[in-house]
Protein backbone atom coordinates (compact mmCIF):
# COMPACT_ATOMS: atom_id res chain seq x y z
CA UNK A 1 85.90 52.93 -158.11
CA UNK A 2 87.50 51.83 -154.92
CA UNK A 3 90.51 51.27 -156.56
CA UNK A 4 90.92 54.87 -158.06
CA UNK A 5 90.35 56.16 -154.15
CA UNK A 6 92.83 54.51 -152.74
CA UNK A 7 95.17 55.51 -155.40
CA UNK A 8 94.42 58.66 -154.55
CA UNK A 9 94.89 57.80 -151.01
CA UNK A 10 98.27 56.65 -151.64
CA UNK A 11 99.28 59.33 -153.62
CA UNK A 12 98.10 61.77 -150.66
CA UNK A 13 99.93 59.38 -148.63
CA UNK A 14 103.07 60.06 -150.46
CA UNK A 15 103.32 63.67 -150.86
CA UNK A 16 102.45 64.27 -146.87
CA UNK A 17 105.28 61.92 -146.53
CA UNK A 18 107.60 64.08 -148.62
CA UNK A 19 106.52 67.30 -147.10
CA UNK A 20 107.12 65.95 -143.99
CA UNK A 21 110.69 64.77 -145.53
CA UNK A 22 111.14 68.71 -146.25
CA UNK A 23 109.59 70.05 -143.05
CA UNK A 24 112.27 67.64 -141.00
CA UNK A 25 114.97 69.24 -143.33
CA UNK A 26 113.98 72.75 -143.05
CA UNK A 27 113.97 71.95 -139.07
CA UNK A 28 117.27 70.59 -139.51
CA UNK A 29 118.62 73.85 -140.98
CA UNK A 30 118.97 72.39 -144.32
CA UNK A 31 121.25 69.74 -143.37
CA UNK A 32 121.12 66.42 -144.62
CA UNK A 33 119.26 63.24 -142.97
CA UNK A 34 121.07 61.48 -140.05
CA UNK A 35 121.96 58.32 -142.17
CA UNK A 36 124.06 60.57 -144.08
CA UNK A 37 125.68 62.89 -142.20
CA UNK A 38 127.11 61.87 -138.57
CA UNK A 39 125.86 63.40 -135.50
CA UNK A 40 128.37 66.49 -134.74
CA UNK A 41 130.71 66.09 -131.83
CA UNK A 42 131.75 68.64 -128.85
CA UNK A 43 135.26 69.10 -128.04
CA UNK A 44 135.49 67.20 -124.26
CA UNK A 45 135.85 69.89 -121.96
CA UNK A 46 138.89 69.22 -120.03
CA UNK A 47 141.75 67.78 -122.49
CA UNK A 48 143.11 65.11 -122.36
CA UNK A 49 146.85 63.88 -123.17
CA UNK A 50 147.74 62.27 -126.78
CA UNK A 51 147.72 59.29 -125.05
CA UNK A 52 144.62 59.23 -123.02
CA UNK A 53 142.06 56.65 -124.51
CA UNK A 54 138.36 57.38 -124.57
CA UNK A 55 136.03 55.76 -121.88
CA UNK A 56 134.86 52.44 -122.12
CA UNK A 57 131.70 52.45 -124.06
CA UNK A 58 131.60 55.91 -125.61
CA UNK A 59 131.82 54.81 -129.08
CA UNK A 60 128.73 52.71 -128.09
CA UNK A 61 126.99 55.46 -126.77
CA UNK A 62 127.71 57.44 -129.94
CA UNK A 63 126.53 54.80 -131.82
CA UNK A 64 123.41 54.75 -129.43
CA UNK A 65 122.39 58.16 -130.06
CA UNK A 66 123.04 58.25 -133.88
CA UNK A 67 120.61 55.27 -133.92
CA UNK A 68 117.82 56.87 -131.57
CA UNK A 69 118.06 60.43 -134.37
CA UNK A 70 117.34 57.84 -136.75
CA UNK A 71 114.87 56.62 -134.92
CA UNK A 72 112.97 59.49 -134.32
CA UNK A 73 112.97 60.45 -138.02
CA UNK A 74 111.39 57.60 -139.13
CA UNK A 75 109.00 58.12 -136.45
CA UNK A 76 108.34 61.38 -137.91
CA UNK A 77 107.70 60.14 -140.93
CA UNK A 78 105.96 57.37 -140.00
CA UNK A 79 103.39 60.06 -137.94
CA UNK A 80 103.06 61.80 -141.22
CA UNK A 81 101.86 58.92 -142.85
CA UNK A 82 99.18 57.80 -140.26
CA UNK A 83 97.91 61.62 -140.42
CA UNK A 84 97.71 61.79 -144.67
CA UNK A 85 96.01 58.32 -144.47
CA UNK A 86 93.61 59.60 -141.71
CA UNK A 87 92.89 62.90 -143.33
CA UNK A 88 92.20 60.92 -147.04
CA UNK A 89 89.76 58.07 -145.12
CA UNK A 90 87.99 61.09 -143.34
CA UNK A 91 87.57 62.91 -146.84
CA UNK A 92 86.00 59.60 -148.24
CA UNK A 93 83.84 59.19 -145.40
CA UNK A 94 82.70 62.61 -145.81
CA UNK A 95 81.61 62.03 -149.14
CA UNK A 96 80.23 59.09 -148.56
């Protein structure tokens, strides 16, 4: 009997996690997940000749914040998880 509750807990689990897959999405304006599709980039504001080279470190930083989107997605989804597995112990308790 235990067993068939936390299936169901897990399968709760799961399908929070996806909505929350489609919620980040929809927030995203359909576009696809970070790991897929590079951050966009703005045009520097004051150009530069052919032959000017980037700072040091900017490809670092851009690396940086690609990682911290990343980040915070999974974070999201991790959040989303905690609060399906909360809401499905809370249901068993209840009918406990």
């Amino acid at each position: 009997m235990a067993a068939c509750q936390e299936q169901r807990a897990q399968a709760a689990a799961q399908a929070i996690l996806a909505q929350g897959r489609q919620l980040a999405l929809e927030r995203l304006g359909g576009a696809r997940a970070p790991e897929e599709e590079p951050m966009k980039r703005h045009p520097h504001p004051i150009p530069c000749p052919a032959d000017c080279p980037s700072p040091p470190g900017a490809e670092a930083l851009d690396r940086v914040l690609e990682e911290l989107a990343c980040q915070n997605q999974l974070l999201l989804e991790l959040l989303s998880a905690v609060n399906g597995l909360t809401a499905a112990v809370l249901s068993i308790q209840g009918r406990l």
